[in-house]
PDB file of N, CA and C in Angstrom:
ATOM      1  N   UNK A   1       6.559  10.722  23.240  1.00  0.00           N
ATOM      2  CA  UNK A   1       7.701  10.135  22.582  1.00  0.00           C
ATOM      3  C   UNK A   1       8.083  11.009  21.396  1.00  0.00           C
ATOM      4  N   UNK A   2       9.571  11.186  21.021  1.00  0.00           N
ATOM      5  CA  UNK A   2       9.663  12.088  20.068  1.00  0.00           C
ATOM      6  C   UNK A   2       9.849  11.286  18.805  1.00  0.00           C
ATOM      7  N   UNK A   3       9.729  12.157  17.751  1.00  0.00           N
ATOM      8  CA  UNK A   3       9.435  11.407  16.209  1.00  0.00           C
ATOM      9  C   UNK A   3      11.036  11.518  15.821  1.00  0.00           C
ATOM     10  N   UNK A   4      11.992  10.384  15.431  1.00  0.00           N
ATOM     11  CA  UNK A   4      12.864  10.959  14.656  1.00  0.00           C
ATOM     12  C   UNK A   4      12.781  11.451  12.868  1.00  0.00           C
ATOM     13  N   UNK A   5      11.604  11.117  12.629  1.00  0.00           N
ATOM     14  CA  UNK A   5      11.139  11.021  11.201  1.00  0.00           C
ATOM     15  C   UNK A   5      11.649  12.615  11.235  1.00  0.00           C
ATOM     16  N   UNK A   6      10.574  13.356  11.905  1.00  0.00           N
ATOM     17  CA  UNK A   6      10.346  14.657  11.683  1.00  0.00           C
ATOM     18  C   UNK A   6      11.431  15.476  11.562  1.00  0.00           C
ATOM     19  N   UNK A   7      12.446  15.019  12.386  1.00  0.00           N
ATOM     20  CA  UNK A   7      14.050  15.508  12.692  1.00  0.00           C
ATOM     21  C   UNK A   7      14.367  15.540  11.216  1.00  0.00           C
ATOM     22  N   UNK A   8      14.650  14.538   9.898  1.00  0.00           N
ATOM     23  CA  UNK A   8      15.239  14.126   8.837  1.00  0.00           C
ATOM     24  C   UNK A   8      14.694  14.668   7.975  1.00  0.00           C
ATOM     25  N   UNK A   9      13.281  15.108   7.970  1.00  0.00           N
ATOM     26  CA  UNK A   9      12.607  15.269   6.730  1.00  0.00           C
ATOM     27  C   UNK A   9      12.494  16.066   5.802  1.00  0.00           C
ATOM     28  N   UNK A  10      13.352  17.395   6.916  1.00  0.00           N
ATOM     29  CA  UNK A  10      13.262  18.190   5.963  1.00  0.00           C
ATOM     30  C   UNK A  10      13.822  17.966   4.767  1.00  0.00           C
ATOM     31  N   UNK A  11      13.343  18.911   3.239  1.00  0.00           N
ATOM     32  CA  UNK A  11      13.802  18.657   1.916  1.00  0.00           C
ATOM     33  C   UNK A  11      14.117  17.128   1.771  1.00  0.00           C
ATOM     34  N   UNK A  12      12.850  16.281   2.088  1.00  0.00           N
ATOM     35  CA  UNK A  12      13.377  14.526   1.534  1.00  0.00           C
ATOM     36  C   UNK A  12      12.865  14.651   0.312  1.00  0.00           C
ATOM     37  N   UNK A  13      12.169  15.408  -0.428  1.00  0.00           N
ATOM     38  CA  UNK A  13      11.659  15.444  -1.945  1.00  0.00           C
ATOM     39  C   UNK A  13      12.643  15.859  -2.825  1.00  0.00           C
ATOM     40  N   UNK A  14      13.409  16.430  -2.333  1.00  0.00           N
ATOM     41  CA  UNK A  14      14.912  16.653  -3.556  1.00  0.00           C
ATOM     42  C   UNK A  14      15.743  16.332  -3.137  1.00  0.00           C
ATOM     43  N   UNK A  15      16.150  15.314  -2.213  1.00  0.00           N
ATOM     44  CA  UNK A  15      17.520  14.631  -1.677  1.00  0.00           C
ATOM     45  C   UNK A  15      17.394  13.232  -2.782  1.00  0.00           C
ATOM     46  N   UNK A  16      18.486  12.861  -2.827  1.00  0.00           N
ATOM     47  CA  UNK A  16      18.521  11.838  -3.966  1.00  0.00           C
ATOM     48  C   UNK A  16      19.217  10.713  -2.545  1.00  0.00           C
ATOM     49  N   UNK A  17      18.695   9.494  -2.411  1.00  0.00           N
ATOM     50  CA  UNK A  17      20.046   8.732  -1.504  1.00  0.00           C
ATOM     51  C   UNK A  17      20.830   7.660  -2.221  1.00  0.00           C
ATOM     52  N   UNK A  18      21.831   7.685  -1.923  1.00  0.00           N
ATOM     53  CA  UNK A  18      22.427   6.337  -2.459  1.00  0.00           C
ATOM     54  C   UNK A  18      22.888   5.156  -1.082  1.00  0.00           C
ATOM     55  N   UNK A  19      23.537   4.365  -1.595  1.00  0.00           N
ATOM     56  CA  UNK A  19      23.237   3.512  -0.554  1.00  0.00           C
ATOM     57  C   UNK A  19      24.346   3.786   0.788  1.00  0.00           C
ATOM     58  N   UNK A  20      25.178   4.230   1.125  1.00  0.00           N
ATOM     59  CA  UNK A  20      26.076   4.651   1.777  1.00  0.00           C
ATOM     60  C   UNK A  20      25.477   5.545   2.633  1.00  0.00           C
ATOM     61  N   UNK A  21      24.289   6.800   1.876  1.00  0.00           N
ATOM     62  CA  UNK A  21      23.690   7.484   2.616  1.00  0.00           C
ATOM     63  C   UNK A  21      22.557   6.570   3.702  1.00  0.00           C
ATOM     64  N   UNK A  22      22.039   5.561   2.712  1.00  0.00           N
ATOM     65  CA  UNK A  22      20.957   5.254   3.387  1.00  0.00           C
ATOM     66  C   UNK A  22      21.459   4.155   4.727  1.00  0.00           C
ATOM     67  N   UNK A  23      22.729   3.752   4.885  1.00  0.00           N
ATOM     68  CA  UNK A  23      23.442   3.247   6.369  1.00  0.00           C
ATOM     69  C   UNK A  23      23.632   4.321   7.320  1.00  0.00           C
ATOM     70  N   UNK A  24      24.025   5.359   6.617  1.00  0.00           N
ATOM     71  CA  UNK A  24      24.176   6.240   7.409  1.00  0.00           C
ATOM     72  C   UNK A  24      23.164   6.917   8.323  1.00  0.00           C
ATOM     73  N   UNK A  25      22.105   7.241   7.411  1.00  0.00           N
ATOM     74  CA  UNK A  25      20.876   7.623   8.304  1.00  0.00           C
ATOM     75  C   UNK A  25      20.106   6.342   9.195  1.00  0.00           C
ATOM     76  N   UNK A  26      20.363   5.206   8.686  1.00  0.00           N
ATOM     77  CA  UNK A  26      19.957   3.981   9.506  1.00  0.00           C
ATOM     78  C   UNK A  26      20.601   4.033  10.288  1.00  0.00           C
ATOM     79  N   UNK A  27      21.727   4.169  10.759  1.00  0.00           N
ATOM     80  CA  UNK A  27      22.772   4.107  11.844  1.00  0.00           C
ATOM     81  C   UNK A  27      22.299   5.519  12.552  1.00  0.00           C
ATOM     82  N   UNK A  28      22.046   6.808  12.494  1.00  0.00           N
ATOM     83  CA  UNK A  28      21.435   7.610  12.932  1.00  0.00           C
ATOM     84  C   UNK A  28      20.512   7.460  13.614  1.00  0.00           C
ATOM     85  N   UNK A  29      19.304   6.727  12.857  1.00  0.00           N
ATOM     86  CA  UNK A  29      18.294   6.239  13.424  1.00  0.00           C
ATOM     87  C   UNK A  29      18.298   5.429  14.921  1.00  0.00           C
ATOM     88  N   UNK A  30      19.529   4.140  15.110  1.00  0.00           N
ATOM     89  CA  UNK A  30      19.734   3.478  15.747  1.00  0.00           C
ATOM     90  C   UNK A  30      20.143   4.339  16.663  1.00  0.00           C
ATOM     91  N   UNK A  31      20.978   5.259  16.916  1.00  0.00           N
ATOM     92  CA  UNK A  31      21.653   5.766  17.408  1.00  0.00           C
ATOM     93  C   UNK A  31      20.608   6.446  18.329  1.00  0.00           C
ATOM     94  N   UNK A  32      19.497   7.023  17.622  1.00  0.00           N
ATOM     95  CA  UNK A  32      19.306   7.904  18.610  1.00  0.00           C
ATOM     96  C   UNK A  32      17.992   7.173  19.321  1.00  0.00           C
ATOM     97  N   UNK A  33      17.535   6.002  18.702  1.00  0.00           N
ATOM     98  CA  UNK A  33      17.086   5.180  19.573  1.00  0.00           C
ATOM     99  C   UNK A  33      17.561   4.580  20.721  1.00  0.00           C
ATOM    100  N   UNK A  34      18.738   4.431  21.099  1.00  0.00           N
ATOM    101  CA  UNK A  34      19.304   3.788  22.046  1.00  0.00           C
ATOM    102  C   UNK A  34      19.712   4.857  22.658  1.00  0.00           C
ATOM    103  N   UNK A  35      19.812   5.760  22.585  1.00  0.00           N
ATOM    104  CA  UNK A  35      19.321   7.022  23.393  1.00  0.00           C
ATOM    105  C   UNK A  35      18.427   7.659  24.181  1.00  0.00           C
ATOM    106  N   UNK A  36      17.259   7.210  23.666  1.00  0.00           N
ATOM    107  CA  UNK A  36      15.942   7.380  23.912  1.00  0.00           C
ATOM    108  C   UNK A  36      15.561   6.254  25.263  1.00  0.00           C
ATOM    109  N   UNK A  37      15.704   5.022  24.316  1.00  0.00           N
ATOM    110  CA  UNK A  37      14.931   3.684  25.475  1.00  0.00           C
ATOM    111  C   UNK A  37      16.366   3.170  26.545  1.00  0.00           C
ATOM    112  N   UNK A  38      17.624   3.765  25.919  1.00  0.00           N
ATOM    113  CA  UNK A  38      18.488   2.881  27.379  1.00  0.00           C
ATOM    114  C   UNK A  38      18.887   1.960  27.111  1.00  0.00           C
ATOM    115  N   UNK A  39      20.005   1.153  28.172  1.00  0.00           N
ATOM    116  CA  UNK A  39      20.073   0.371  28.259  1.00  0.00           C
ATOM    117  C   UNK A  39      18.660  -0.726  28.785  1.00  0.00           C
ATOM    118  N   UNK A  40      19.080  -2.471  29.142  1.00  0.00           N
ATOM    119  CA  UNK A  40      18.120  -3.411  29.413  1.00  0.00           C
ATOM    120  C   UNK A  40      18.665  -3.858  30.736  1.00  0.00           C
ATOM    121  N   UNK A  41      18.007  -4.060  31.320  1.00  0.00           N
ATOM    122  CA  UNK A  41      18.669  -4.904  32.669  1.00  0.00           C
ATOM    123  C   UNK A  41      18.291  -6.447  32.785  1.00  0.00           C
ATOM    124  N   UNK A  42      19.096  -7.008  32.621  1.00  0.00           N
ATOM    125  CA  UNK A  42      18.839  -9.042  32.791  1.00  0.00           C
ATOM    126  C   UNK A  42      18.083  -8.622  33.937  1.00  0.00           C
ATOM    127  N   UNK A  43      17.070  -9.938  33.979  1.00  0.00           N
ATOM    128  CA  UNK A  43      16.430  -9.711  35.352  1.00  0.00           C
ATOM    129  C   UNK A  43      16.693 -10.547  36.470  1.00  0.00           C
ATOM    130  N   UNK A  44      17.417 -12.218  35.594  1.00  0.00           N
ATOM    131  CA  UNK A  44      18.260 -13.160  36.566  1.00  0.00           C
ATOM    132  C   UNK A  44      19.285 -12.774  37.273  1.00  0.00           C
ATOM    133  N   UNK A  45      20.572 -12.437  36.087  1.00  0.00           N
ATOM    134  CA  UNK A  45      21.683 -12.000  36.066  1.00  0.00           C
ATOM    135  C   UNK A  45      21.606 -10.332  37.207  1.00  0.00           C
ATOM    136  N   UNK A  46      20.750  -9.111  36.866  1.00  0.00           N
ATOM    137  CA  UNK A  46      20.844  -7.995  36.940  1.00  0.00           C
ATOM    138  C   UNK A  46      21.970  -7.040  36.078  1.00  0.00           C
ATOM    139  N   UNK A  47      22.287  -7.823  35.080  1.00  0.00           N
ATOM    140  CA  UNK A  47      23.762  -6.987  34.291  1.00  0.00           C
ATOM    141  C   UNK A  47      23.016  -6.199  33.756  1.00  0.00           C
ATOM    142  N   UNK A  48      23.527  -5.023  33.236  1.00  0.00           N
ATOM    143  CA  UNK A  48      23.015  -4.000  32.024  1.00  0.00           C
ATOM    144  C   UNK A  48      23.251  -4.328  30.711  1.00  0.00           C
ATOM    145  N   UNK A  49      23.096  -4.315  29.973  1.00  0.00           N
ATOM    146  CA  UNK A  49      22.682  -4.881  28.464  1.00  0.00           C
ATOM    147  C   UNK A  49      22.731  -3.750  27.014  1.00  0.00           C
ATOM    148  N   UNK A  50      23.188  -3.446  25.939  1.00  0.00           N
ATOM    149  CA  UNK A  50      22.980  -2.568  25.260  1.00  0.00           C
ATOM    150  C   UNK A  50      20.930  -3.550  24.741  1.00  0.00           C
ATOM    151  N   UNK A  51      20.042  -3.047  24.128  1.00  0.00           N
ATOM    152  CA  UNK A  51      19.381  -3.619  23.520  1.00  0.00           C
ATOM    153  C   UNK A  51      19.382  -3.862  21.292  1.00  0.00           C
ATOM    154  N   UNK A  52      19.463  -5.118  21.157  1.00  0.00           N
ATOM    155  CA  UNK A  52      19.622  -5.383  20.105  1.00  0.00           C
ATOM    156  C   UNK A  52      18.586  -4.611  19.494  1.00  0.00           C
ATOM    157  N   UNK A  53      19.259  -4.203  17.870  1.00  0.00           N
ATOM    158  CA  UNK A  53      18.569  -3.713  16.875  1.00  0.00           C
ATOM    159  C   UNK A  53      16.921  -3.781  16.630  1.00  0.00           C
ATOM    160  N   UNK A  54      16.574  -5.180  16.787  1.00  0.00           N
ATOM    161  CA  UNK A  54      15.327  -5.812  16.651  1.00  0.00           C
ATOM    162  C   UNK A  54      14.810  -5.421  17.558  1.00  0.00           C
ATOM    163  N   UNK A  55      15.352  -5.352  18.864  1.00  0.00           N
ATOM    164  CA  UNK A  55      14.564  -5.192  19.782  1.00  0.00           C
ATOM    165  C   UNK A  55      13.975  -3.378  19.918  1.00  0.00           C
ATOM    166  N   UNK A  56      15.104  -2.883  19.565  1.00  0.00           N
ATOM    167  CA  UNK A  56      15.039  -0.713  19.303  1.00  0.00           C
ATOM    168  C   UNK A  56      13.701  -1.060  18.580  1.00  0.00           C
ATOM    169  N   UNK A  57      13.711  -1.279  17.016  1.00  0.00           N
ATOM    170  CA  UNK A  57      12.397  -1.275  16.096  1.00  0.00           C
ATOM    171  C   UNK A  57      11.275  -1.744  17.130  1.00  0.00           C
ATOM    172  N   UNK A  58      11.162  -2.950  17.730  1.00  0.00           N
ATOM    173  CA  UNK A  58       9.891  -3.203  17.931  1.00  0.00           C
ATOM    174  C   UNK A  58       9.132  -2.292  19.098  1.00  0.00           C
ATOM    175  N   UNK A  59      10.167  -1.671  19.904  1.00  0.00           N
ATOM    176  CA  UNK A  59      10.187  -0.608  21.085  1.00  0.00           C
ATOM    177  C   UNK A  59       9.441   0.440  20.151  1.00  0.00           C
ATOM    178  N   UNK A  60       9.595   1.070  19.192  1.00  0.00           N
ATOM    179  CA  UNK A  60       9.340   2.601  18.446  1.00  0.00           C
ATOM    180  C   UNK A  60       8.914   1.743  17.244  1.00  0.00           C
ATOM    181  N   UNK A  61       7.491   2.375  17.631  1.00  0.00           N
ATOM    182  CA  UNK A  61       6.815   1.404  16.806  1.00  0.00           C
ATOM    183  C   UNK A  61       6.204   1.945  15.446  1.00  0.00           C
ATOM    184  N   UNK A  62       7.466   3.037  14.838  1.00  0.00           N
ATOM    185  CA  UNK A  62       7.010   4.171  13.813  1.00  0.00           C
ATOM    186  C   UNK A  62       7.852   3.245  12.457  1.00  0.00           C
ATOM    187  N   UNK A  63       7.574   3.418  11.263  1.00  0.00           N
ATOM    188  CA  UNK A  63       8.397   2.637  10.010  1.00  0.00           C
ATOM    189  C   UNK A  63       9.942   3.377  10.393  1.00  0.00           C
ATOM    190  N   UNK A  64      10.753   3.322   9.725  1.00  0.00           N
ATOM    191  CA  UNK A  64      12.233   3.229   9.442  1.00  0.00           C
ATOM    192  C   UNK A  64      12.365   4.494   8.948  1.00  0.00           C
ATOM    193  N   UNK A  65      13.288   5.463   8.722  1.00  0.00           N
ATOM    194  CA  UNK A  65      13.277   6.571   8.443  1.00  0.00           C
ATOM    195  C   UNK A  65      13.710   6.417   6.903  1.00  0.00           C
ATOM    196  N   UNK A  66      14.427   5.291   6.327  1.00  0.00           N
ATOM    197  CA  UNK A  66      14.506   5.503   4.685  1.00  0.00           C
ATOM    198  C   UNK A  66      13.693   4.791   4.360  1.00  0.00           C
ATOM    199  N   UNK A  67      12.355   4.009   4.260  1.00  0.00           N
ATOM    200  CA  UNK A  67      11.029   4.068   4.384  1.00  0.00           C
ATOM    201  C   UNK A  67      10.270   4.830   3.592  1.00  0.00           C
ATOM    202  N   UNK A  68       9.991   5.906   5.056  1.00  0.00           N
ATOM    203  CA  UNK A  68       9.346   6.737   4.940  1.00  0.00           C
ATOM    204  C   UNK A  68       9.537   7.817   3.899  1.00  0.00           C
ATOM    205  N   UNK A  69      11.171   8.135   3.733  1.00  0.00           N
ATOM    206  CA  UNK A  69      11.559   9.604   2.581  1.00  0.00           C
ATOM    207  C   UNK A  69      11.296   8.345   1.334  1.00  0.00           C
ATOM    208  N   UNK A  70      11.280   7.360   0.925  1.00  0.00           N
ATOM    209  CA  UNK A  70      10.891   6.505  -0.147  1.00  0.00           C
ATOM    210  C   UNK A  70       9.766   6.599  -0.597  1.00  0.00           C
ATOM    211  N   UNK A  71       8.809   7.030   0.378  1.00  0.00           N
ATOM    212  CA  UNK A  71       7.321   6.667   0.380  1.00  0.00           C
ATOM    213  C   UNK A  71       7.004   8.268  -0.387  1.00  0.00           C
ATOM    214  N   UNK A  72       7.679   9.100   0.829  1.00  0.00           N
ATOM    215  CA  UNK A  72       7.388  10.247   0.220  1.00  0.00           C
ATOM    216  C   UNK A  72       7.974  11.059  -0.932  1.00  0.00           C
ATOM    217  N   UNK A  73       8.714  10.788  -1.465  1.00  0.00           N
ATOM    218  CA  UNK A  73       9.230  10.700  -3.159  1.00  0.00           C
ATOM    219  C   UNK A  73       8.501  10.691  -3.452  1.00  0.00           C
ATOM    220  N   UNK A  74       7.603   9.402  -3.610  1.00  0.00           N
ATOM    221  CA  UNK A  74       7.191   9.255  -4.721  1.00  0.00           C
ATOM    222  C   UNK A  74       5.714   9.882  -4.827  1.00  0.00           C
TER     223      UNK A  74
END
């Protein structure tokens, strides 16, 4: 499985974020999760499904990517 952490990290010790940034890379994040795992298939129905937010996180089971550059600041 690939890390998106590793993708972002470079220079997270002198990036400053504000909050606009930090949707943005959350939305990144999402993004390339639902990339990764796919769509869901109902299993009654058989429709295809995008998978909810909650459900991406609990799939990739790594912390959040503004998290992690938080953690490592400091």
């Amino acid at each position: 499985m690939y890390r998106i952490i590793t993708l972002v990290m470079y220079g997270c010790k002198t990036l400053s974020l504000q909050l606009n940034e930090d949707y943005k890379l959350r939305a990144f994040e999402i993004m390339v999760l639902r990339k990764m795992f796919g769509p869901k298939r109902e299993e009654v129905t058989g429709w295809w499904s995008k998978l909810c937010n909650e459900e991406l996180c609990d799939l990739y089971d790594s912390p959040n990517i503004i998290s992690v550059m938080k953690s490592r600041k400091a």
